[in-house]
Protein backbone atom coordinates (compact mmCIF):
# COMPACT_ATOMS: atom_id res chain seq x y z
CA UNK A 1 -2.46 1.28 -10.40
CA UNK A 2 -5.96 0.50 -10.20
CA UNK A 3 -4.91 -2.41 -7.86
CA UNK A 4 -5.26 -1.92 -3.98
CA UNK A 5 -1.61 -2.45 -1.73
CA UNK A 6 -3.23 -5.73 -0.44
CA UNK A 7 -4.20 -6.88 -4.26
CA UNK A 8 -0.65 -5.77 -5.40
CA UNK A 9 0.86 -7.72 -2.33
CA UNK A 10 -1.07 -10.83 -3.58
CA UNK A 11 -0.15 -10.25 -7.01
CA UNK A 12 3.12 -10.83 -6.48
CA UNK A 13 2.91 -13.78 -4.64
CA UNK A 14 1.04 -15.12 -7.15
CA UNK A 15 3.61 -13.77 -9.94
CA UNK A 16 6.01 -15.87 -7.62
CA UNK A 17 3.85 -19.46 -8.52
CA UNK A 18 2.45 -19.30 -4.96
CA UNK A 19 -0.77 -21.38 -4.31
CA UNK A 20 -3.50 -19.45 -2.54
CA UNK A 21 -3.05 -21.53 0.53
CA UNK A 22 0.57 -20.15 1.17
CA UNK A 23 -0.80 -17.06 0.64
CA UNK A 24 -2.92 -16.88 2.73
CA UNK A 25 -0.28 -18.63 5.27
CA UNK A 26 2.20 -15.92 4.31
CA UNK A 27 0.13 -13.26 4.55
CA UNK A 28 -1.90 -13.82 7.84
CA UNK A 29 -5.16 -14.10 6.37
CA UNK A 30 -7.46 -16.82 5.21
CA UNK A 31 -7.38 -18.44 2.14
CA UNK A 32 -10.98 -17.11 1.49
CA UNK A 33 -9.91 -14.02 1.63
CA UNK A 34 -6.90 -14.36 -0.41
CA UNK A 35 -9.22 -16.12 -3.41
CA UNK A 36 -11.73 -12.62 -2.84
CA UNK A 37 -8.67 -10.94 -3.80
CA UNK A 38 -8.09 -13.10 -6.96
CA UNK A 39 -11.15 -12.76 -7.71
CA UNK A 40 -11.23 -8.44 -7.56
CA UNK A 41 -7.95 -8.76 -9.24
CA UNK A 42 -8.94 -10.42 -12.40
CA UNK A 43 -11.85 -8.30 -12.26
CA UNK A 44 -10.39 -4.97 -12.41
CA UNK A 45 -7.68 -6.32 -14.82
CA UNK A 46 -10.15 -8.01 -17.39
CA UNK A 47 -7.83 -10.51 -16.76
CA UNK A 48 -8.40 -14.44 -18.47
CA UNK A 49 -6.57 -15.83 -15.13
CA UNK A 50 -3.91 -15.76 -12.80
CA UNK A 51 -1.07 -15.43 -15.18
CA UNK A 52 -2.89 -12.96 -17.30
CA UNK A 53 -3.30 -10.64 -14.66
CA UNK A 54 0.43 -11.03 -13.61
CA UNK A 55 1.49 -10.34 -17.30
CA UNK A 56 -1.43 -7.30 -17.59
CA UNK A 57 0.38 -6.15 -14.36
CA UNK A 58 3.81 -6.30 -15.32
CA UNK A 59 3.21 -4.26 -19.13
CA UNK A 60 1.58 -1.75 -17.08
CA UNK A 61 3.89 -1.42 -14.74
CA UNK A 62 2.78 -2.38 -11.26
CA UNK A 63 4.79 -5.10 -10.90
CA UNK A 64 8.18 -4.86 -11.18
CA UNK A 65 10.32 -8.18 -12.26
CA UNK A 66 13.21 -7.59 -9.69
CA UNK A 67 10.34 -7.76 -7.19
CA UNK A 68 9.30 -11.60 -8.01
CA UNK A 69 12.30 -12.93 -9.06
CA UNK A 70 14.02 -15.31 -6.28
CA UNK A 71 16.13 -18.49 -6.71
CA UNK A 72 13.71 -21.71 -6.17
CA UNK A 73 14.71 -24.96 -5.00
CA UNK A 74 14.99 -27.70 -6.80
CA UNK A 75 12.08 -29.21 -4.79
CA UNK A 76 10.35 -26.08 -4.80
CA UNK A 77 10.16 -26.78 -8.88
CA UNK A 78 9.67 -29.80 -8.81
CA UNK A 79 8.59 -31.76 -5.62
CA UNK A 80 8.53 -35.10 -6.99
CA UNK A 81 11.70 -35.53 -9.06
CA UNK A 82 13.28 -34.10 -5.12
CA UNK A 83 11.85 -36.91 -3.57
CA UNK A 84 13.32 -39.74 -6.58
């Protein structure tokens, strides 16, 4: 993979529809840091965006499904039908 561990960790919380914010909050880092990663990501992917690069990353490989697939809430997927 020509992604680092730290890129590959991010990568699959983004591949998980996490904002860079929780991220950042998840990972113990800023959210800065966590959009320098994005950044270096798409980069070294040639990717268009954020779901690009998770797609790019799961053809070739460094992503595994199993790894990003969890059960969301309801609210989780959508926050303001939760609330209704």
């Amino acid at each position: 993979t020509p992604l680092s561990p730290r890129q590959t960790e991010i990568l699959n919380q983004i591949a998980k529809g996490q904002p860079n914010k929780r991220i950042a909050r998840t990972l113990g880092i800023s959210e800065q840091t966590v959009k320098n990663h994005v950044t270096s990501i798409m980069d070294k992917l040639d990717a268009n965006d954020r779901t690009h690069a998770v797609v790019l990353a799961m053809l070739n490989g460094w992503l595994n499904i199993e790894d990003v697939s969890e059960v969301r809430s309801e609210e989780e997927l959508a926050p303001s039908l939760a609330k209704s």
